[in-house]
PDB file of N, CA and C in Angstrom:
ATOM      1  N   UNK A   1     -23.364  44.882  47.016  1.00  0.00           N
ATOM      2  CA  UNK A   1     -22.564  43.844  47.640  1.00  0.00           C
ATOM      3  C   UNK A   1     -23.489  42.956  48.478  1.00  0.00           C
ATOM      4  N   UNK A   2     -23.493  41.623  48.375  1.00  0.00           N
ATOM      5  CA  UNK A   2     -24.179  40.414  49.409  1.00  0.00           C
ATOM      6  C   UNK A   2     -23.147  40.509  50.136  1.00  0.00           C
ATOM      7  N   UNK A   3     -23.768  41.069  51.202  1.00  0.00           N
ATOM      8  CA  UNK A   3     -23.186  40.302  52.790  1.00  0.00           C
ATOM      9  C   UNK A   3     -23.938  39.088  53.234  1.00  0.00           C
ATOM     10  N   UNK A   4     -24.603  38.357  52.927  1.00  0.00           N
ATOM     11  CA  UNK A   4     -24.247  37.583  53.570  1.00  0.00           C
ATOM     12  C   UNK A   4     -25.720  36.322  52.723  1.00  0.00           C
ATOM     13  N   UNK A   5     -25.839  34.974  52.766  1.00  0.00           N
ATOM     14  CA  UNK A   5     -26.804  34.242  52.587  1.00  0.00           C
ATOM     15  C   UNK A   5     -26.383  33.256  53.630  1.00  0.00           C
ATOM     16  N   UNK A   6     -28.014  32.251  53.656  1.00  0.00           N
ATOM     17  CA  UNK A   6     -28.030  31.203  54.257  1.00  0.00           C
ATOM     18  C   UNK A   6     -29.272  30.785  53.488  1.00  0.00           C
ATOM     19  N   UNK A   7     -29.947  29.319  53.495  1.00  0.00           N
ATOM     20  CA  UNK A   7     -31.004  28.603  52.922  1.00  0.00           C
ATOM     21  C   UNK A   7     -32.352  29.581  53.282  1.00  0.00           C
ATOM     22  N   UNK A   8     -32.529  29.986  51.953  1.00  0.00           N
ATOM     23  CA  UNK A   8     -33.696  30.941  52.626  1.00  0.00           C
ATOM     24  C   UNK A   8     -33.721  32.158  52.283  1.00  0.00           C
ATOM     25  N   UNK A   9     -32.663  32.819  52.807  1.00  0.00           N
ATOM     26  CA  UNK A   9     -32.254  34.114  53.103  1.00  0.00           C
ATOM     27  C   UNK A   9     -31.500  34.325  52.425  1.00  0.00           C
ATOM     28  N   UNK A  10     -31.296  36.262  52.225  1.00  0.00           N
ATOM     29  CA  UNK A  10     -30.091  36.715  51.704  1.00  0.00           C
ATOM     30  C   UNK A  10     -29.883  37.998  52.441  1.00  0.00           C
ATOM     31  N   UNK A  11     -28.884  38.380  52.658  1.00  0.00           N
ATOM     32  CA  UNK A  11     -28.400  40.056  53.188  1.00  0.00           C
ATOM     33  C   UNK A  11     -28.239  40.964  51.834  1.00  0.00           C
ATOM     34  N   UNK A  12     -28.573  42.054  51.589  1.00  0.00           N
ATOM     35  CA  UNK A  12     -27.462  42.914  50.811  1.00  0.00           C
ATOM     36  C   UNK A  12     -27.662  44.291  51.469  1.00  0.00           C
ATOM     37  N   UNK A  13     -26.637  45.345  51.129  1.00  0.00           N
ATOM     38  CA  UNK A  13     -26.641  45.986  51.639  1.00  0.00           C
ATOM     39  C   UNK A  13     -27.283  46.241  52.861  1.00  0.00           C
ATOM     40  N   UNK A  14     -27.174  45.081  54.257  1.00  0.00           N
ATOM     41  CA  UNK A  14     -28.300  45.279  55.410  1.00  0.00           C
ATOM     42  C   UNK A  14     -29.516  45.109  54.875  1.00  0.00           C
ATOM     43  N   UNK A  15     -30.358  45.135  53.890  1.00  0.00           N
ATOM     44  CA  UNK A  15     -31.438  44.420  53.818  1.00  0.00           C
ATOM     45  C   UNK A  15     -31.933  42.868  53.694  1.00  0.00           C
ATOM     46  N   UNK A  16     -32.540  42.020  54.253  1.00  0.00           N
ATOM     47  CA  UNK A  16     -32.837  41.181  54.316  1.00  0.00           C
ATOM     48  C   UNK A  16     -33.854  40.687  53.534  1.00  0.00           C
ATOM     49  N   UNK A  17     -33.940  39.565  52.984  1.00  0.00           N
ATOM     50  CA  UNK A  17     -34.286  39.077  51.528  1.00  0.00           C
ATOM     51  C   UNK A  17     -34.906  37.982  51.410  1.00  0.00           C
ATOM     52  N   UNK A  18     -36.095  37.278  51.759  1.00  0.00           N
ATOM     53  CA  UNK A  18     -36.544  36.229  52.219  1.00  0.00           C
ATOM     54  C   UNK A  18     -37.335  35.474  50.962  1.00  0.00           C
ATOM     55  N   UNK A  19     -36.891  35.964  49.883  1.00  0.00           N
ATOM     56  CA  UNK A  19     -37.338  35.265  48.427  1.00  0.00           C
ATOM     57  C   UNK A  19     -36.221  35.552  47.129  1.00  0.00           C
ATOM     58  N   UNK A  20     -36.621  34.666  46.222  1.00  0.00           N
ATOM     59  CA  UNK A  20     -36.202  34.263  45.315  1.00  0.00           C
ATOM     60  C   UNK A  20     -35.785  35.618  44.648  1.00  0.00           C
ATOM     61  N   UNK A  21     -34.309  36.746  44.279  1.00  0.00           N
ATOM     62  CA  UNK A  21     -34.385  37.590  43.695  1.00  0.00           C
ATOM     63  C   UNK A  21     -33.773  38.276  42.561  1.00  0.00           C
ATOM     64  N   UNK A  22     -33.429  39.345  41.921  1.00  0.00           N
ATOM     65  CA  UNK A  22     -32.899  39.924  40.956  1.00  0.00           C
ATOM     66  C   UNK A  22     -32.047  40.776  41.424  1.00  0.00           C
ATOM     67  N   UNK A  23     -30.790  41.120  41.088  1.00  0.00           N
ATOM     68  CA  UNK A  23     -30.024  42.164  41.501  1.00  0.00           C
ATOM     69  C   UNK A  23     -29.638  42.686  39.929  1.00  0.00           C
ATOM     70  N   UNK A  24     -30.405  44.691  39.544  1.00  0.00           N
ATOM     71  CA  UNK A  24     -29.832  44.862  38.783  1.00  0.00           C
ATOM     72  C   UNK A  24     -28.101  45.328  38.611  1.00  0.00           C
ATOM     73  N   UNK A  25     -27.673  46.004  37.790  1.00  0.00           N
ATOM     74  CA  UNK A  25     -26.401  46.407  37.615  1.00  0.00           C
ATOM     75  C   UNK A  25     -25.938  47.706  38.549  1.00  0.00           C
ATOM     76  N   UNK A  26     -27.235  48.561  38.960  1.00  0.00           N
ATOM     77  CA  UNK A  26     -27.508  49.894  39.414  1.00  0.00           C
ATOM     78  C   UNK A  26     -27.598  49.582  40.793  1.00  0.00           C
ATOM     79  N   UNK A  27     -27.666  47.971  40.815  1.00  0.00           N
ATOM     80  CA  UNK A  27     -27.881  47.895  42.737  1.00  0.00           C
ATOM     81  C   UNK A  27     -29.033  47.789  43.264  1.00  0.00           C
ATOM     82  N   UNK A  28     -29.958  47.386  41.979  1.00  0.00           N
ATOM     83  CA  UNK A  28     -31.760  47.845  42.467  1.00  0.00           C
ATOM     84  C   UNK A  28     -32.305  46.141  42.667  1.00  0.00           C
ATOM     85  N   UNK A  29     -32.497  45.691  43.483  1.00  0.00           N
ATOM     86  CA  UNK A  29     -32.715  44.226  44.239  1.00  0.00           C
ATOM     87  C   UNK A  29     -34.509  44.147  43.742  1.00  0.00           C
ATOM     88  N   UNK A  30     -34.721  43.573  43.284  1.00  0.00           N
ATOM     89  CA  UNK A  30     -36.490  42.899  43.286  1.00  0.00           C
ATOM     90  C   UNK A  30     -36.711  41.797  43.855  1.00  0.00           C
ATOM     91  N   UNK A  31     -36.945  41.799  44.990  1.00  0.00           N
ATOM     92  CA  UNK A  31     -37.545  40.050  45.446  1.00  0.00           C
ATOM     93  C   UNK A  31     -38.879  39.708  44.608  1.00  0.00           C
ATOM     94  N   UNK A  32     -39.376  38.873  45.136  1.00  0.00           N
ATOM     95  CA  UNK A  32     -40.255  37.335  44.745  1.00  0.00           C
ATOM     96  C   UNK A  32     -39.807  37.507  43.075  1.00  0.00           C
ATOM     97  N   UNK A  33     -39.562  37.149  42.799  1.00  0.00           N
ATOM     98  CA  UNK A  33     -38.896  36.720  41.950  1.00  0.00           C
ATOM     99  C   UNK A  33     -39.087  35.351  40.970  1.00  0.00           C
ATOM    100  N   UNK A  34     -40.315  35.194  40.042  1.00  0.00           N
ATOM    101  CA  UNK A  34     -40.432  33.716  39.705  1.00  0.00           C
ATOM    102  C   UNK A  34     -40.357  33.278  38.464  1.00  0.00           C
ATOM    103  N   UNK A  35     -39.724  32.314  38.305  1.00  0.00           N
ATOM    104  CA  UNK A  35     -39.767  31.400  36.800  1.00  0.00           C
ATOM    105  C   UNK A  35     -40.693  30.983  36.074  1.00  0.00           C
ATOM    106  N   UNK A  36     -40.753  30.623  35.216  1.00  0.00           N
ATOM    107  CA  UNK A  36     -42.174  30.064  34.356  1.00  0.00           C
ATOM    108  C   UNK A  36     -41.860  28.668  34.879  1.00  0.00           C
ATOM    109  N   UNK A  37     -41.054  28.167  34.997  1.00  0.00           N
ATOM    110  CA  UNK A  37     -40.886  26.457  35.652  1.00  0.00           C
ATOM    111  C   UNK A  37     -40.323  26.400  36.253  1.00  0.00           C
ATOM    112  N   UNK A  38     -40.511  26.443  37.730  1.00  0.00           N
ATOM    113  CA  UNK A  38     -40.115  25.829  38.427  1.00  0.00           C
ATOM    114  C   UNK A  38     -38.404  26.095  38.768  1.00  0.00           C
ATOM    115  N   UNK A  39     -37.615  24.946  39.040  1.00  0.00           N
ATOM    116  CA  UNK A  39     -36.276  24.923  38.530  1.00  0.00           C
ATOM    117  C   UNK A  39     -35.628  24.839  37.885  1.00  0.00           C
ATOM    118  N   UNK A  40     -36.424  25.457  36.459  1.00  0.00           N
ATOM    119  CA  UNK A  40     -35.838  26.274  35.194  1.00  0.00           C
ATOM    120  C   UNK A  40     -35.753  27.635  35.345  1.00  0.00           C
ATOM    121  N   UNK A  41     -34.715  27.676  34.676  1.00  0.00           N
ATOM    122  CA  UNK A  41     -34.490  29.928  34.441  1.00  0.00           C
ATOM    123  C   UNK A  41     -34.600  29.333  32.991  1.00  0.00           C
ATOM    124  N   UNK A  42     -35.208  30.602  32.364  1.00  0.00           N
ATOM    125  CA  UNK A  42     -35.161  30.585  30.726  1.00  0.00           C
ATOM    126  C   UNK A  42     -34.819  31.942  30.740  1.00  0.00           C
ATOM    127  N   UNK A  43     -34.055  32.333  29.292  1.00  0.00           N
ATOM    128  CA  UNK A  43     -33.795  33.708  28.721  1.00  0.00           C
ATOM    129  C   UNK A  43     -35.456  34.452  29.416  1.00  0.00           C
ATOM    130  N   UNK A  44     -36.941  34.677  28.968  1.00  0.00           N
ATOM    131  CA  UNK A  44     -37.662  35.597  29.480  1.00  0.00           C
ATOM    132  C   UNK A  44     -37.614  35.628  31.167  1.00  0.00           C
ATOM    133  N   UNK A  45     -37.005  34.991  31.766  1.00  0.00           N
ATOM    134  CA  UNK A  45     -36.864  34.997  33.445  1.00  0.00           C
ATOM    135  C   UNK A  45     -36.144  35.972  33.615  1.00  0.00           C
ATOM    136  N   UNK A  46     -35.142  36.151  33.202  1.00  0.00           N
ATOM    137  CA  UNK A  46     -34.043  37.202  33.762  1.00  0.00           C
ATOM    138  C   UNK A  46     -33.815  38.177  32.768  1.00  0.00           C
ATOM    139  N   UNK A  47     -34.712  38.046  31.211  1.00  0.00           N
ATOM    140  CA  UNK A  47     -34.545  39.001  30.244  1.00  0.00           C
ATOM    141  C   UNK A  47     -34.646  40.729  30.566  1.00  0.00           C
ATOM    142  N   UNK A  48     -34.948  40.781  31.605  1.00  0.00           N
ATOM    143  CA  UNK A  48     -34.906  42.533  32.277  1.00  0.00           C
ATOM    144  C   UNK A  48     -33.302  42.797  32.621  1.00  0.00           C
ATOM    145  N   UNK A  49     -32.468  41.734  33.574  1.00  0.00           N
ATOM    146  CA  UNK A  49     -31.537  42.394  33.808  1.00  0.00           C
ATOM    147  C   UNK A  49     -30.649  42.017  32.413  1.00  0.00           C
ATOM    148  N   UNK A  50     -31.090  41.700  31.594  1.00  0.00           N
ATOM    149  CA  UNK A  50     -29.762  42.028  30.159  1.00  0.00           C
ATOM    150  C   UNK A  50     -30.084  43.118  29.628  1.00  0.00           C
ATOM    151  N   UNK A  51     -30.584  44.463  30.008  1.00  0.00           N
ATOM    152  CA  UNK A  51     -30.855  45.626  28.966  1.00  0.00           C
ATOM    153  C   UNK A  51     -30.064  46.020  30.057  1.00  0.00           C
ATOM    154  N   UNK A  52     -29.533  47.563  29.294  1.00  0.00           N
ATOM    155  CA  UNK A  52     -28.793  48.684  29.841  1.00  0.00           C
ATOM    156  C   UNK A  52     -26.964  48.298  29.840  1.00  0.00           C
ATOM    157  N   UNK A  53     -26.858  47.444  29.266  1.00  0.00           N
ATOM    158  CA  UNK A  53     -25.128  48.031  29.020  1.00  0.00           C
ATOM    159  C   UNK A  53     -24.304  46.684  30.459  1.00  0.00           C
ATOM    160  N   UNK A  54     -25.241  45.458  30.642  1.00  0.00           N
ATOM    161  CA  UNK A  54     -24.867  44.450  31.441  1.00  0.00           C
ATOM    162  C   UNK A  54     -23.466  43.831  30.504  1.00  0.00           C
ATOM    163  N   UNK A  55     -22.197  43.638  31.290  1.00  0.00           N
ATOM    164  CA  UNK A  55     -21.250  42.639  30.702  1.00  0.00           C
ATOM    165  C   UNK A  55     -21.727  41.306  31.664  1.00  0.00           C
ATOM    166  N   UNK A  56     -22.045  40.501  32.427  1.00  0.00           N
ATOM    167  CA  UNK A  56     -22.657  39.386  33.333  1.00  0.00           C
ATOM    168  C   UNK A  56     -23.438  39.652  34.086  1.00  0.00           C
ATOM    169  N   UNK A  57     -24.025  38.402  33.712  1.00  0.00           N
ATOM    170  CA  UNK A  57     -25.391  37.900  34.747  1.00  0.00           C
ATOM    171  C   UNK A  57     -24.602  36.643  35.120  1.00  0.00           C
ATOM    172  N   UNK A  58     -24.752  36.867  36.661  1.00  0.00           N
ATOM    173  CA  UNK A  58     -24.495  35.717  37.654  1.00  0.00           C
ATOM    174  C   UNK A  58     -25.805  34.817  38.186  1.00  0.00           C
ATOM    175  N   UNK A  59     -25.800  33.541  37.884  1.00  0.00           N
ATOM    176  CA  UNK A  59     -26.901  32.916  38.361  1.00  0.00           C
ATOM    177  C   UNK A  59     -26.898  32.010  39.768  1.00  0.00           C
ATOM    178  N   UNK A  60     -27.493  32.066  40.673  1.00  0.00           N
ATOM    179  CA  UNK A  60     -27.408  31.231  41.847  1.00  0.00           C
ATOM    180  C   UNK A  60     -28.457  30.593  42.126  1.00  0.00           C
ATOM    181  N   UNK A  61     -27.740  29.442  41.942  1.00  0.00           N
ATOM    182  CA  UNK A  61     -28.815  27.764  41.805  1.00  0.00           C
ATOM    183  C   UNK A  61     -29.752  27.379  42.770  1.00  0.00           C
ATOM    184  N   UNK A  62     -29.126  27.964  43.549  1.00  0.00           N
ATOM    185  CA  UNK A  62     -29.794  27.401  44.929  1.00  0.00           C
ATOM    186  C   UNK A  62     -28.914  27.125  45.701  1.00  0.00           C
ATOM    187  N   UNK A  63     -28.793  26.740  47.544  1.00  0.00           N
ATOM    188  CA  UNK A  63     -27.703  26.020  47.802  1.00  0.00           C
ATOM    189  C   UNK A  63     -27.288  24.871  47.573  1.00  0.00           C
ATOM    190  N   UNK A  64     -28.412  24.448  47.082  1.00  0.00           N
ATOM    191  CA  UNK A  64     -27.600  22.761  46.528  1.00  0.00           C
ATOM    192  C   UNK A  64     -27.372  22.376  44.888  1.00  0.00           C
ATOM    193  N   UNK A  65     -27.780  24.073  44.314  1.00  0.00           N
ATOM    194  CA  UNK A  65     -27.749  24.048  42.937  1.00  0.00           C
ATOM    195  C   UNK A  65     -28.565  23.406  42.282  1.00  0.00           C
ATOM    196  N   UNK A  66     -29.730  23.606  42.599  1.00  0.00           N
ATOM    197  CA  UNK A  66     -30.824  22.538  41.799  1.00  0.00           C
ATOM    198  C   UNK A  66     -31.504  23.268  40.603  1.00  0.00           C
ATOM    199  N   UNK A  67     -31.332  24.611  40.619  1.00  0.00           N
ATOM    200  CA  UNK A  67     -32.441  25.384  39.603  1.00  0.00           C
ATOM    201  C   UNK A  67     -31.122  25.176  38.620  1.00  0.00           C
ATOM    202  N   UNK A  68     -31.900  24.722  37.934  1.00  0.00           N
ATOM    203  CA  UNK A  68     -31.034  24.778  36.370  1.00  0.00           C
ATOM    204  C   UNK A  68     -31.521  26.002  35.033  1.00  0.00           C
ATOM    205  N   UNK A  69     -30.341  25.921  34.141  1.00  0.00           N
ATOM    206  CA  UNK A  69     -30.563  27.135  33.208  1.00  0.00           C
ATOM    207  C   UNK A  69     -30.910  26.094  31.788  1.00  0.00           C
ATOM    208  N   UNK A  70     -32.254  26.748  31.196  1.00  0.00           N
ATOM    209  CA  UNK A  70     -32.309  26.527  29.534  1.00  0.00           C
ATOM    210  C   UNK A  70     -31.159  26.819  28.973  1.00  0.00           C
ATOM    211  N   UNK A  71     -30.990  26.126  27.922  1.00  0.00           N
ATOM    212  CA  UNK A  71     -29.795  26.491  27.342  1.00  0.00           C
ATOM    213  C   UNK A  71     -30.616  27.523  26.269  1.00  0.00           C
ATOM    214  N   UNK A  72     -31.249  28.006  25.900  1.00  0.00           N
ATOM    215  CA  UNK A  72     -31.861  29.158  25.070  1.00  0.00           C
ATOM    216  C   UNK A  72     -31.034  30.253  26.072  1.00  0.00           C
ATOM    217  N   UNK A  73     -30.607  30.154  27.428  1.00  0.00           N
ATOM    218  CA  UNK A  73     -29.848  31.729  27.800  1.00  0.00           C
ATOM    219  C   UNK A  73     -28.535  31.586  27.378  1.00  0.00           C
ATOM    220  N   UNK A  74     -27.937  30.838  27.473  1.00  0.00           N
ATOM    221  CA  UNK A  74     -26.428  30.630  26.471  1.00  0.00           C
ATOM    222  C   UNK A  74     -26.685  31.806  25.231  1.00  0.00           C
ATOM    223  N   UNK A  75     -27.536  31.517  24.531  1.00  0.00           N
ATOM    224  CA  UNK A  75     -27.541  31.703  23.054  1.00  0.00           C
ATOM    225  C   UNK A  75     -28.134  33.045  23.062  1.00  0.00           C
ATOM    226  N   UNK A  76     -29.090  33.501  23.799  1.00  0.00           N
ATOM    227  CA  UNK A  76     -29.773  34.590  23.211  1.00  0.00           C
ATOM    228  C   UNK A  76     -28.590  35.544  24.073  1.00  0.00           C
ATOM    229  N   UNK A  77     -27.919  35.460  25.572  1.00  0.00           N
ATOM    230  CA  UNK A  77     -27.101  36.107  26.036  1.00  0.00           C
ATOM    231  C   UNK A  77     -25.666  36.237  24.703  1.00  0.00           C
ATOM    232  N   UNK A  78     -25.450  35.247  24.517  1.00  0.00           N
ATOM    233  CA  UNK A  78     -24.569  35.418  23.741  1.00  0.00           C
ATOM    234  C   UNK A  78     -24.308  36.340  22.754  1.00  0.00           C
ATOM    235  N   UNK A  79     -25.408  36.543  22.335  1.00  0.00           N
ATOM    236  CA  UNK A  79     -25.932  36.988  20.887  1.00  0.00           C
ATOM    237  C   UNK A  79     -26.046  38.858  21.280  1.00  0.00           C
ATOM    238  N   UNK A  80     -25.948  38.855  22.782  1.00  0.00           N
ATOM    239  CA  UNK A  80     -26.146  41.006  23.128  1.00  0.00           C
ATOM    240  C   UNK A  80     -24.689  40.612  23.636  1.00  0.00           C
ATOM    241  N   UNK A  81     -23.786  39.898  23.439  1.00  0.00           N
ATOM    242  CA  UNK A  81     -22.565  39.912  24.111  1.00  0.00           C
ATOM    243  C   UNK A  81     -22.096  39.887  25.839  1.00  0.00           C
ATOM    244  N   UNK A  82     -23.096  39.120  26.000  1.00  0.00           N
ATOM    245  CA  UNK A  82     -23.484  39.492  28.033  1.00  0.00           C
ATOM    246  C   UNK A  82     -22.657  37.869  28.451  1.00  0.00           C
ATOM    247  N   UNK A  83     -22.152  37.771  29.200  1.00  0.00           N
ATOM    248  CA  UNK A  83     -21.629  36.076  29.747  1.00  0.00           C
ATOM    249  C   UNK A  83     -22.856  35.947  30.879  1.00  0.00           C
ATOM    250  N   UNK A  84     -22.654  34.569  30.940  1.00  0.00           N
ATOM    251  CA  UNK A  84     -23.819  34.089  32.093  1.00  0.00           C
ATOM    252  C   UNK A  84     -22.702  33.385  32.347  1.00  0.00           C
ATOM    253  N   UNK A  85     -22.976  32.975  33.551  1.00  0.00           N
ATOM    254  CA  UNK A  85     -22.487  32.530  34.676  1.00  0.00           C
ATOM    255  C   UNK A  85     -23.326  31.512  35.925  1.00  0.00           C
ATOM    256  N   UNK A  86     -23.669  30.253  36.085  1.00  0.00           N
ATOM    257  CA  UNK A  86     -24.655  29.801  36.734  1.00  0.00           C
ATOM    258  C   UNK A  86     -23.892  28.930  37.851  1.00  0.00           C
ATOM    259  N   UNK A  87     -23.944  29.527  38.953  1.00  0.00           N
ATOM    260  CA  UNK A  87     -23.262  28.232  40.036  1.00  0.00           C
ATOM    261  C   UNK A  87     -24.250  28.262  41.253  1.00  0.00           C
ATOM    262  N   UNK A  88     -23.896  27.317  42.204  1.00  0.00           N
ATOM    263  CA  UNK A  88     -24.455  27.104  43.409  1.00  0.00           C
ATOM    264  C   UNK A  88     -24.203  28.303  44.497  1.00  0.00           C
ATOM    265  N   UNK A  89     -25.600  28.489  45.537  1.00  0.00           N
ATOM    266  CA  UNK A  89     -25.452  30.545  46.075  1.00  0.00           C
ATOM    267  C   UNK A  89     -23.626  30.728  46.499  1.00  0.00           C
ATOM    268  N   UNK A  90     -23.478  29.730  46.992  1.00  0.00           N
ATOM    269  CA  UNK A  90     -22.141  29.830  48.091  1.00  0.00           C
ATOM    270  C   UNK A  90     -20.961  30.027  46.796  1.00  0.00           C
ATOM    271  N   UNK A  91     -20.538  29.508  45.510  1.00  0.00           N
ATOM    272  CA  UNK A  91     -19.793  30.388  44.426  1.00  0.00           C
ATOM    273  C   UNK A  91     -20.650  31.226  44.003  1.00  0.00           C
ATOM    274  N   UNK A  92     -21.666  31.139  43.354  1.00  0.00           N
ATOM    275  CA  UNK A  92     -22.292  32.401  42.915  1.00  0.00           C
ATOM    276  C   UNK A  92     -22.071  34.052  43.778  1.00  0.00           C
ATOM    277  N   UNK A  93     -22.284  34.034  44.908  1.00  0.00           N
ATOM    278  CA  UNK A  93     -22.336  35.282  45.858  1.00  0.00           C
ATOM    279  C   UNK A  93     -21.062  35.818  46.326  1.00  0.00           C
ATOM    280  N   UNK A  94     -20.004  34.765  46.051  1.00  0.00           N
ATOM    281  CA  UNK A  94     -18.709  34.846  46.118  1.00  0.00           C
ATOM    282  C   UNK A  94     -18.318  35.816  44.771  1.00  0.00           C
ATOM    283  N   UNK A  95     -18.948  35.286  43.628  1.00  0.00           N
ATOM    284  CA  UNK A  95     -17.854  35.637  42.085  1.00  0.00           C
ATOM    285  C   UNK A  95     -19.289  36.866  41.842  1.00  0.00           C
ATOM    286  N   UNK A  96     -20.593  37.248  42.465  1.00  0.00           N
ATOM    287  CA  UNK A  96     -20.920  38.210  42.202  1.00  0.00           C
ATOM    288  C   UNK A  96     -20.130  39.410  42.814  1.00  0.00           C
ATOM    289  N   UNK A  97     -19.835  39.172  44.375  1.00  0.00           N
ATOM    290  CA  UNK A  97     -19.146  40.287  44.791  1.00  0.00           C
ATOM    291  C   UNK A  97     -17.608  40.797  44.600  1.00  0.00           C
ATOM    292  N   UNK A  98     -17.026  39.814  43.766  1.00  0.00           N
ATOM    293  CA  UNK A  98     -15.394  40.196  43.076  1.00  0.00           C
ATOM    294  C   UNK A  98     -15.877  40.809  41.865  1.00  0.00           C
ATOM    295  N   UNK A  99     -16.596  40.848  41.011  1.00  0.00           N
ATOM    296  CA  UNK A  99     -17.322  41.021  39.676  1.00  0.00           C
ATOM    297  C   UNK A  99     -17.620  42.706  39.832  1.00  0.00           C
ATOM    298  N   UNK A 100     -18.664  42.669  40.819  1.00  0.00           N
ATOM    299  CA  UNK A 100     -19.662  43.853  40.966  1.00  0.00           C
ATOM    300  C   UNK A 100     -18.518  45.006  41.181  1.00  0.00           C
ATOM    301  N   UNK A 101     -17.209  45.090  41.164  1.00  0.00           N
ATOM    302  CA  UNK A 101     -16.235  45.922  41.478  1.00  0.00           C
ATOM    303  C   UNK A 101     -15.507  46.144  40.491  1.00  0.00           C
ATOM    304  N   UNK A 102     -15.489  45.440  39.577  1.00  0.00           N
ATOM    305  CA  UNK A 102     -14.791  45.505  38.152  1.00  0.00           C
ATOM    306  C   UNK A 102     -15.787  45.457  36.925  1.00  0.00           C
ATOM    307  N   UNK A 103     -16.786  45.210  36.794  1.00  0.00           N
ATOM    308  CA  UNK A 103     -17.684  44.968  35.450  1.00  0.00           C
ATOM    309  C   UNK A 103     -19.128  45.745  35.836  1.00  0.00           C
ATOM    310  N   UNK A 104     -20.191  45.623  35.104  1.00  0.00           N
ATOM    311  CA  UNK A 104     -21.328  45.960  35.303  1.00  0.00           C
ATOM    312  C   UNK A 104     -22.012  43.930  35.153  1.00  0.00           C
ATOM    313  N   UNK A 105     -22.465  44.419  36.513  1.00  0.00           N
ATOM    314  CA  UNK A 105     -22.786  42.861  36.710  1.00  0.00           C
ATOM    315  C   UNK A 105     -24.546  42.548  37.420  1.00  0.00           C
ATOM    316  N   UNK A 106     -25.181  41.778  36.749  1.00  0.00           N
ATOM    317  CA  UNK A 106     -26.662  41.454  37.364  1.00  0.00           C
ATOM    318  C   UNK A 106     -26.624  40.315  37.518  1.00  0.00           C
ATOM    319  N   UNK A 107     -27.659  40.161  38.854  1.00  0.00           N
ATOM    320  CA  UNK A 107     -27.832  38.500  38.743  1.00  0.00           C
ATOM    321  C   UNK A 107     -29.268  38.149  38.936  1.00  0.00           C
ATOM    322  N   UNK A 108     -29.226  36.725  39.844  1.00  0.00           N
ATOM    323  CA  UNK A 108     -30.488  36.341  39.759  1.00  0.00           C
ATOM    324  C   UNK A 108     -30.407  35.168  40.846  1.00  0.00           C
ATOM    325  N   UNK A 109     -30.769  35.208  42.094  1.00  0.00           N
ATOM    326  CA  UNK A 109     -30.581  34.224  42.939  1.00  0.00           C
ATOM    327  C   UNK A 109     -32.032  33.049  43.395  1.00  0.00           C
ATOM    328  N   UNK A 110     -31.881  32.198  43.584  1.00  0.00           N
ATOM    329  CA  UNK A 110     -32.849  31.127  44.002  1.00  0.00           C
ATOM    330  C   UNK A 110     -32.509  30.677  45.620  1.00  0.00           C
ATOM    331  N   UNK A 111     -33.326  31.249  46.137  1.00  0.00           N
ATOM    332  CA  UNK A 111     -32.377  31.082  48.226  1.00  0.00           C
ATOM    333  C   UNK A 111     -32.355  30.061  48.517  1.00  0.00           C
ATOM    334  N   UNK A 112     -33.869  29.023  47.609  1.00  0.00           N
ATOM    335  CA  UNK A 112     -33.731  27.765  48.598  1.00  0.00           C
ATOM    336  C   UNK A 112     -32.751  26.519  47.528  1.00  0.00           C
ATOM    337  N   UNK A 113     -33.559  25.807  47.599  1.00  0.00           N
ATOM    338  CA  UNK A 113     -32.563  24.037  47.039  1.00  0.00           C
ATOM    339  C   UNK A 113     -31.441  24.333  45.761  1.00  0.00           C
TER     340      UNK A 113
END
């Protein structure tokens, strides 16, 4: 469960999170966390949390939603039956923590823009 973000930052479970990170399905958080470009995610960015039996990956843009998704994750997610999901942190951290209680759910957050 995220308790809590701000520009920058993230809470989960009381730990504090001061980079870009991964949340698997099991609850296992990896910070620094980086893209091959920038404010692109491509399918090999987040291709770790789609193994093990994921129904969504939640993506969080940033707070102003600037990191955008290749559309190659549409397709290759599609294709293991996984939904993606990409919004700005403030919906994203919202629809990860209604999710994470009903589904097996991973994501992938960007703290800053």
């Amino acid at each position: 469960m995220i308790d809590s973000f701000s520009f920058g930052t993230m809470v989960i479970e009381g730990e504090t999170y001061k980079s870009d990170l991964l949340i698997y399905p099991d609850g296992r958080v990896e910070a620094g966390w980086r893209r091959k470009s920038g404010h692109r995610v491509s399918y090999g960015d987040i291709s770790d949390l789609a193994q093990g039996g994921v129904d969504v990956i939640v993506a969080g843009k940033g707070v102003s939603g600037r990191m955008e998704p290749d559309e190659d994750i549409h397709h290759q997610l599609q294709q293991r039956e996984i939904e993606f999901i990409a919004l700005p942190n403030g919906e994203a951290v919202a629809l990860y923590n209604r999710l994470s209680t009903q589904r097996r759910v991973a994501a992938c957050f960007h703290l800053t823009c």
